[in-house]
Protein backbone atom coordinates (compact mmCIF):
# COMPACT_ATOMS: atom_id res chain seq x y z
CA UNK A 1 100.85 77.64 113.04
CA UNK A 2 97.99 79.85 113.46
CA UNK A 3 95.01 80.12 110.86
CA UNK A 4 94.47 83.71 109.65
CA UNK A 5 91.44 85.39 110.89
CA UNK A 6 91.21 88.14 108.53
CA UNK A 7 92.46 88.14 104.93
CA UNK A 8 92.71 90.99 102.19
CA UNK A 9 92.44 90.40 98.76
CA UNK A 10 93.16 91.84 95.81
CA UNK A 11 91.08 90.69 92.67
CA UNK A 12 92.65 92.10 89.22
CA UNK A 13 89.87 93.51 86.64
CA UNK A 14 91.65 91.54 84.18
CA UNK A 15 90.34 88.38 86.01
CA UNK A 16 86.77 89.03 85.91
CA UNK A 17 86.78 88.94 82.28
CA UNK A 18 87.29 84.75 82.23
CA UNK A 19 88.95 84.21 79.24
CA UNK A 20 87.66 87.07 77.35
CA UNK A 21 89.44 90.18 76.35
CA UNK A 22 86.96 92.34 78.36
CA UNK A 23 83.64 92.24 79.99
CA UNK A 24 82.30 89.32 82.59
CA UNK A 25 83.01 85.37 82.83
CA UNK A 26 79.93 84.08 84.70
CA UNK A 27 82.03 81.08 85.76
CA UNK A 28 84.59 83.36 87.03
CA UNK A 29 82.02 85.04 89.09
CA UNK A 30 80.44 81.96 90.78
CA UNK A 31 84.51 80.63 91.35
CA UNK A 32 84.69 83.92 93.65
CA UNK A 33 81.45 83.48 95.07
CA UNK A 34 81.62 80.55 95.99
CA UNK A 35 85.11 81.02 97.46
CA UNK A 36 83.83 83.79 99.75
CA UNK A 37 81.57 81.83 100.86
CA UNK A 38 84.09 79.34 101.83
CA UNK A 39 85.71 81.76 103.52
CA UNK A 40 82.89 83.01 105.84
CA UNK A 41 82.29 79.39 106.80
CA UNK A 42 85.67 79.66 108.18
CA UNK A 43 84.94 82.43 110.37
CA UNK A 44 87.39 84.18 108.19
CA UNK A 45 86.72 88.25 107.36
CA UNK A 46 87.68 88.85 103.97
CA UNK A 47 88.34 91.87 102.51
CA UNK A 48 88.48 92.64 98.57
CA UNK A 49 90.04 94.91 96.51
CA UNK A 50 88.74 95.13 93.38
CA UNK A 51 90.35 96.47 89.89
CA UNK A 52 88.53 97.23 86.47
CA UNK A 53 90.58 95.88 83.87
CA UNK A 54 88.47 93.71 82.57
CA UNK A 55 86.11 97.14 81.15
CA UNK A 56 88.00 99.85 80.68
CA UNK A 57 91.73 101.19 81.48
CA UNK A 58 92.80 104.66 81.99
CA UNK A 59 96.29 103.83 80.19
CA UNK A 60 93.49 103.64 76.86
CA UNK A 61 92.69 107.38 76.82
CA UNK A 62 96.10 108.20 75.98
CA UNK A 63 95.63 109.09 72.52
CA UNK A 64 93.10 111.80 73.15
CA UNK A 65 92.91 115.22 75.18
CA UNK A 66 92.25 113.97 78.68
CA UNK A 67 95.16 113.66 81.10
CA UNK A 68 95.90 111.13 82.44
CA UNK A 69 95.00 111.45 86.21
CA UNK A 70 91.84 111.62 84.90
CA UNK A 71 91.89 108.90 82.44
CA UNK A 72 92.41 106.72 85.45
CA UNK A 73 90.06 107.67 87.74
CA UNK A 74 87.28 106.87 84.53
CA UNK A 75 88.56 103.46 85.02
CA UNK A 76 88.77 103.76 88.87
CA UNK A 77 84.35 103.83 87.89
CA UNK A 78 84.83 100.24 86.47
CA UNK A 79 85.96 98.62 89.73
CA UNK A 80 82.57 100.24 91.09
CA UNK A 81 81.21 97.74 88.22
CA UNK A 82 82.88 94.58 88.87
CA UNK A 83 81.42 95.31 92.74
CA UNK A 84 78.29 95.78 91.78
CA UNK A 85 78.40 92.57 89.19
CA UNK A 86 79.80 90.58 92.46
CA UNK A 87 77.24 91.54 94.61
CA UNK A 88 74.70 90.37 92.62
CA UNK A 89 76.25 87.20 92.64
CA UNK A 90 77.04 87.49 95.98
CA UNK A 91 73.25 88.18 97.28
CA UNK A 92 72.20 84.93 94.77
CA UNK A 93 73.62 83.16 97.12
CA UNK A 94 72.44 84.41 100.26
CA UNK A 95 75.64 85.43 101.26
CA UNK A 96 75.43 89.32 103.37
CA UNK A 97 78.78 91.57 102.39
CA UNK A 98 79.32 95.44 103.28
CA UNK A 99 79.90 97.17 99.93
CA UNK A 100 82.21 100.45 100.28
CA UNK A 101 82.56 102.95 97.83
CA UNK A 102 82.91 106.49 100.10
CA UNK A 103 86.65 106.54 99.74
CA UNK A 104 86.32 106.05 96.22
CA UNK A 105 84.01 108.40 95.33
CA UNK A 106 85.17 111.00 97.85
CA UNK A 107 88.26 111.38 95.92
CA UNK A 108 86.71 111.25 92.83
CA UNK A 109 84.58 114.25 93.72
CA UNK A 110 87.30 115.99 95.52
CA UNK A 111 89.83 115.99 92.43
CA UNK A 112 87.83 115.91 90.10
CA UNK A 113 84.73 118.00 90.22
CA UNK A 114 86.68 120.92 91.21
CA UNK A 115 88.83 121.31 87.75
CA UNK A 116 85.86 120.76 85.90
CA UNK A 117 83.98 124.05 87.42
């Protein structure tokens, strides 16, 4: 059986958040770090999806006057968060990641900006 060479991940929002409701789990964030570091000692590319759970859901603006669509893409923002929170943790440790937000925020600005004009 062949080891994998390249591995994506997807890392709920809810998961940053530790055992809180919301917000960041420090130990949660060294757990990861330390496992992507594991990884690249392996020789193994990782890729990681991140979600935003753990600050803010779209599914929470229901009650007020914004639609949905763009309920979620305000909590699409919070995923931008939990990268930028990893990264730091990341960089602590010495270890170099590319950090992509373009498709993200190209879509944001494509839907988005247009209805509001």
């Amino acid at each position: 059986m062949s080891s994998a060479k390249r591995v994506l991940l997807k890392l709920s929002g809810e998961w940053f958040a530790g055992k809180k409701e919301k917000g960041f789990d420090e130990k949660t964030f060294e757990r990861i770090s330390s496992a992507i570091d594991f990884t690249k000692q392996k020789k193994i590319q990782l890729g990681l999806v991140l979600g935003g759970g753990n600050i803010f859901r779209g599914r929470d603006l229901k009650d007020i006057k914004i639609d949905r669509v763009s309920a979620d893409y305000i909590g699409m923002l919070s995923t931008i968060m939990n990268g930028i929170a990893l990264s730091n943790f990341l960089r602590e440790k010495a270890i170099r990641i590319n950090f992509s937000l373009h498709l993200l925020l190209e879509t944001l600005f494509k839907l988005i900006i247009p209805k509001m004009l």
